[in-house]
N, C-alpha and C. Protein backbone atom coordinates (compact mmCIF):
# COMPACT_ATOMS: atom_id res chain seq x y z
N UNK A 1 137.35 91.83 145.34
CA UNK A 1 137.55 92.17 143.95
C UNK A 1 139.04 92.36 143.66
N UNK A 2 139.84 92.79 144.46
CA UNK A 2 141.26 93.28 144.17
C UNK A 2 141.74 92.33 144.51
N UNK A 3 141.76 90.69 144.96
CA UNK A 3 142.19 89.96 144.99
C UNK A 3 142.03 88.54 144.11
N UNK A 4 140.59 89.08 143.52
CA UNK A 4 140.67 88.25 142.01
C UNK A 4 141.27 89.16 141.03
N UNK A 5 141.62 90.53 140.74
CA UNK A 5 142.19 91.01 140.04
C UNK A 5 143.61 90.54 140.04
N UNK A 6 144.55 90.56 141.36
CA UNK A 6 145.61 90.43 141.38
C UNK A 6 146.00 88.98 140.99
N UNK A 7 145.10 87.76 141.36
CA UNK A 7 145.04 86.66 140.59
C UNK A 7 144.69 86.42 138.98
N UNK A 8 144.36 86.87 138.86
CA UNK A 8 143.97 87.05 137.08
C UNK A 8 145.56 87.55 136.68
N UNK A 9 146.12 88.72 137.50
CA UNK A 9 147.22 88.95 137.04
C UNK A 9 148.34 87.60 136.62
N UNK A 10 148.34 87.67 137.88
CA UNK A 10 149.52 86.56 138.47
C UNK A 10 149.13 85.34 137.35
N UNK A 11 148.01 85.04 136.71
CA UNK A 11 148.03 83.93 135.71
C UNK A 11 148.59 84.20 134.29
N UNK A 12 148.45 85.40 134.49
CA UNK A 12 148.65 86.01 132.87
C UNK A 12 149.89 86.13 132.87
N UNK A 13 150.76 86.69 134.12
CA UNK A 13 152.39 86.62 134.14
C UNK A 13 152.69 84.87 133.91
N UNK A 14 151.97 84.33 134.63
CA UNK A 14 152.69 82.77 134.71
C UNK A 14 152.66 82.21 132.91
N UNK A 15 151.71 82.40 132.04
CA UNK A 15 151.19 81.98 130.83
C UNK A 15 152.48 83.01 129.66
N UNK A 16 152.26 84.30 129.72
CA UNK A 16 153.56 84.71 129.37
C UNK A 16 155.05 84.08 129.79
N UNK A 17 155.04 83.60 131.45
CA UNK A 17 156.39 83.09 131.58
C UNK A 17 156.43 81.83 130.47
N UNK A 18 155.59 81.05 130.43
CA UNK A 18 155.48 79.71 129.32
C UNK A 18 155.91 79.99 128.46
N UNK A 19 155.06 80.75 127.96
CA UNK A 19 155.26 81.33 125.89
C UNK A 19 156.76 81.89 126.14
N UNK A 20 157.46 82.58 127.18
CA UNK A 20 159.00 83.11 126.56
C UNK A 20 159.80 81.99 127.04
N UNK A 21 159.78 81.07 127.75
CA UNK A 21 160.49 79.86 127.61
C UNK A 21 160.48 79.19 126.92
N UNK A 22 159.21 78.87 126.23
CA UNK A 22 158.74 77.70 124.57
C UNK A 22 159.64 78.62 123.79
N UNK A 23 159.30 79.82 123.67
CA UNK A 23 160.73 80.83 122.59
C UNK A 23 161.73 80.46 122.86
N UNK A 24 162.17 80.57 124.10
CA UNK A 24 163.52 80.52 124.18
C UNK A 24 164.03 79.31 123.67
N UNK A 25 163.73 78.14 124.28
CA UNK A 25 163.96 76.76 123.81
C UNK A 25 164.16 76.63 122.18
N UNK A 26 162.86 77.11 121.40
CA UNK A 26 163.21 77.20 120.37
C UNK A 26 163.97 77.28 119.87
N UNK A 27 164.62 79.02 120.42
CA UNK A 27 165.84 79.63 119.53
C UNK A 27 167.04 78.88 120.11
N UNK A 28 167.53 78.93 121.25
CA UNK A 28 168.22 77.64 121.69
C UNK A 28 168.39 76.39 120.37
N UNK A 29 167.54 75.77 120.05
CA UNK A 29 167.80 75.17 118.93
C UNK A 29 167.88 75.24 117.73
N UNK A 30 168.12 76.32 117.33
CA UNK A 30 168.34 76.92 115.85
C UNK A 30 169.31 77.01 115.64
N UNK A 31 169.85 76.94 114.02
CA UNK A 31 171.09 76.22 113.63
C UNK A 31 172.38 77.01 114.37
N UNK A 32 172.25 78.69 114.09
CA UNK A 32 173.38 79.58 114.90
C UNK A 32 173.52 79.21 116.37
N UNK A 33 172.83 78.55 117.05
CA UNK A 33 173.48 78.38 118.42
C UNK A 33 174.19 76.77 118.39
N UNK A 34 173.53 75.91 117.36
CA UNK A 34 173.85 74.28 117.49
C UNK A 34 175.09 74.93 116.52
N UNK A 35 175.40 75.67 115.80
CA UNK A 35 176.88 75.89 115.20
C UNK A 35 178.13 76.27 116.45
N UNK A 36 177.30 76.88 116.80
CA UNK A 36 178.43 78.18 117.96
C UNK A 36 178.83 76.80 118.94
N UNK A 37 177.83 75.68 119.02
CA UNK A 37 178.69 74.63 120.02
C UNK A 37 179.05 73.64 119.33
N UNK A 38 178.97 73.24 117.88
CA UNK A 38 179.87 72.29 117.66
C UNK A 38 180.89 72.40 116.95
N UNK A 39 181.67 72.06 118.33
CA UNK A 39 182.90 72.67 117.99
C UNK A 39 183.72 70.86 118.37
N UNK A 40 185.00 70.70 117.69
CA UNK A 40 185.36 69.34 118.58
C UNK A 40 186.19 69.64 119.32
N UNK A 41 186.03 70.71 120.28
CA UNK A 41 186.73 70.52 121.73
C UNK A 41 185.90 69.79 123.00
N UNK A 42 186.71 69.40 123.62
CA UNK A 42 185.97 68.74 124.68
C UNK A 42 186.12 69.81 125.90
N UNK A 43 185.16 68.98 126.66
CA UNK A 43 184.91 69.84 128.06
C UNK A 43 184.59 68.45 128.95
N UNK A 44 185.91 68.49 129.84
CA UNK A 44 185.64 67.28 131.51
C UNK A 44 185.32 66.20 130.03
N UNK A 45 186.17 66.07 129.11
CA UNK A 45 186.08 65.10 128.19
C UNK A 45 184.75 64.55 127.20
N UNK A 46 183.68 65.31 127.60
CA UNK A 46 182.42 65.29 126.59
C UNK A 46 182.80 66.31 125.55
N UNK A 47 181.80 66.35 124.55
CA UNK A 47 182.01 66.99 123.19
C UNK A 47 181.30 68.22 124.10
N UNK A 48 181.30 69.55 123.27
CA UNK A 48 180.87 70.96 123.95
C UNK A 48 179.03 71.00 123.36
N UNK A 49 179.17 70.29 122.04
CA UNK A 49 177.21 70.09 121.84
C UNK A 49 176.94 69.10 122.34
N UNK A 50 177.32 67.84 123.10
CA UNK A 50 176.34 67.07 123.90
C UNK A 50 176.43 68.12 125.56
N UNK A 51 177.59 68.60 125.94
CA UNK A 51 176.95 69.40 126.94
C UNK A 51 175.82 70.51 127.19
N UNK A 52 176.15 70.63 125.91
CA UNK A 52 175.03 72.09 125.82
C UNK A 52 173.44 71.59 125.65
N UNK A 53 173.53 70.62 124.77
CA UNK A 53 172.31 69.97 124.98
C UNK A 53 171.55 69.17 126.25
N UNK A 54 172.50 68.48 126.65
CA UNK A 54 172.05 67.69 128.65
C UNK A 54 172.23 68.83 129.26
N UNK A 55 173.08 69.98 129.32
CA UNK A 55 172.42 71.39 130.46
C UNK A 55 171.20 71.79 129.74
N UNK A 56 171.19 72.19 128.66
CA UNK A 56 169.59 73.03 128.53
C UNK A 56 168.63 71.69 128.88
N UNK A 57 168.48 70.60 128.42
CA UNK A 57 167.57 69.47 128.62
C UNK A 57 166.91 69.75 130.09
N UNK A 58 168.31 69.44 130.94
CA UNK A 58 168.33 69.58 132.58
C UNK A 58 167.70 70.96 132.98
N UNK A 59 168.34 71.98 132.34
CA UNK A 59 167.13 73.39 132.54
C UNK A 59 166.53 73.35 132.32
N UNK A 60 165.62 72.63 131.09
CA UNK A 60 164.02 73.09 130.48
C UNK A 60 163.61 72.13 131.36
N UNK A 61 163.90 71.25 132.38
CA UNK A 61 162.86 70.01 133.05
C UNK A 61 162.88 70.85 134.23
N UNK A 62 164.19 71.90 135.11
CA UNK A 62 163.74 72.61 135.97
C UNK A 62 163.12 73.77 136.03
N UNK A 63 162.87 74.19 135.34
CA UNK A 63 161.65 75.34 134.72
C UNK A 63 160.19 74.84 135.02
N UNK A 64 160.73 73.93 133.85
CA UNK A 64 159.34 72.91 134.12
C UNK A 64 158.41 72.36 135.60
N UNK A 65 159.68 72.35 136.27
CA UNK A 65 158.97 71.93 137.62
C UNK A 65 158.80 73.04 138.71
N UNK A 66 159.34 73.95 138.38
CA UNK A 66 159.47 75.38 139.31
C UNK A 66 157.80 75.86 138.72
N UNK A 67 157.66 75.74 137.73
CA UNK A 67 156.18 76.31 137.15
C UNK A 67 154.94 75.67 137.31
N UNK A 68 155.30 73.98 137.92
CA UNK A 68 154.37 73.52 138.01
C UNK A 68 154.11 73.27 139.63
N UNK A 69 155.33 74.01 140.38
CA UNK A 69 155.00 73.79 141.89
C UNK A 69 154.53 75.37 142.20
N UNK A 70 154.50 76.21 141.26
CA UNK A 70 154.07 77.30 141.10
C UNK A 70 152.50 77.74 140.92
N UNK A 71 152.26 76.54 139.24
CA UNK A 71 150.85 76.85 139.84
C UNK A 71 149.86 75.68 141.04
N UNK A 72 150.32 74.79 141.70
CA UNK A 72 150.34 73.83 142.28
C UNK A 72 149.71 74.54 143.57
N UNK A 73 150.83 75.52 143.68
CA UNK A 73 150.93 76.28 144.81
C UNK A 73 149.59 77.53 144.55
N UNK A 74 149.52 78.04 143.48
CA UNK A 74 148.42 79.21 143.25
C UNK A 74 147.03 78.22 143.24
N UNK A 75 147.03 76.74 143.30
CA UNK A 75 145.32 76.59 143.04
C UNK A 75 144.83 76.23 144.64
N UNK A 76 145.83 75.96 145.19
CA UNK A 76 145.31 75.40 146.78
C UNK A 76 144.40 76.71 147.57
N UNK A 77 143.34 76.37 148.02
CA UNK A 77 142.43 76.99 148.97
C UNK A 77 143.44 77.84 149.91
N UNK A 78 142.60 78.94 150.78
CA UNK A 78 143.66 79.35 151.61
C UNK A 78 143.84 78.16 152.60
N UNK A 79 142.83 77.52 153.11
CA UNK A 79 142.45 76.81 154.36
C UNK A 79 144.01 75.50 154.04
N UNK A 80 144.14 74.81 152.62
CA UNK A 80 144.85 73.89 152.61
C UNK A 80 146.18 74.77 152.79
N UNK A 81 146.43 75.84 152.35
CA UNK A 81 147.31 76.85 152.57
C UNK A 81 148.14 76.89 153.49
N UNK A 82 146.98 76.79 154.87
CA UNK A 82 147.04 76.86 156.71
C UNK A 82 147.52 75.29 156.56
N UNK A 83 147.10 74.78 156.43
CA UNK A 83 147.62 73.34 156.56
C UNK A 83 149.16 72.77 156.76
N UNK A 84 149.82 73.31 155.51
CA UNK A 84 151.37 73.34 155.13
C UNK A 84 151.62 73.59 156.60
């Protein structure tokens, strides 16, 4: 019983982690942050809003994959577990 409890947990943290990253992303793209970077200075010679946009892009795809080797990792049996 205390180990489907602690799993029930652990899903409900992972489903909250989703929903405050979909936020974050959001606000990430709302006009006060796309202002605060376009700016026309460059950076290593790109504009400072195409960087800001290909790093967050590049972060929201590694999130993305940290969460999905995450739950990847929470559905395997113990036995496939032993396997690894």
């Amino acid at each position: 019983m205390k180990r489907i409890f602690s799993h029930m947990i652990h899903r409900l943290q992972m489903r909250e982690s989703w929903i405050i990253f979909f936020i974050l992303g959001i606000i990430m793209m709302t006009f006060p942050f796309l202002h605060i970077f376009n700016k026309p200075t460059l950076l290593f010679g790109f504009p400072l809003l195409f960087l800001y946009l290909t790093v967050g892009w590049i972060i929201s795809i590694l999130v993305i994959y940290l969460f999905m080797l995450a739950s990847r990792h929470e559905d395997k049996t113990p036995e496939e577990k032993n396997d690894l």
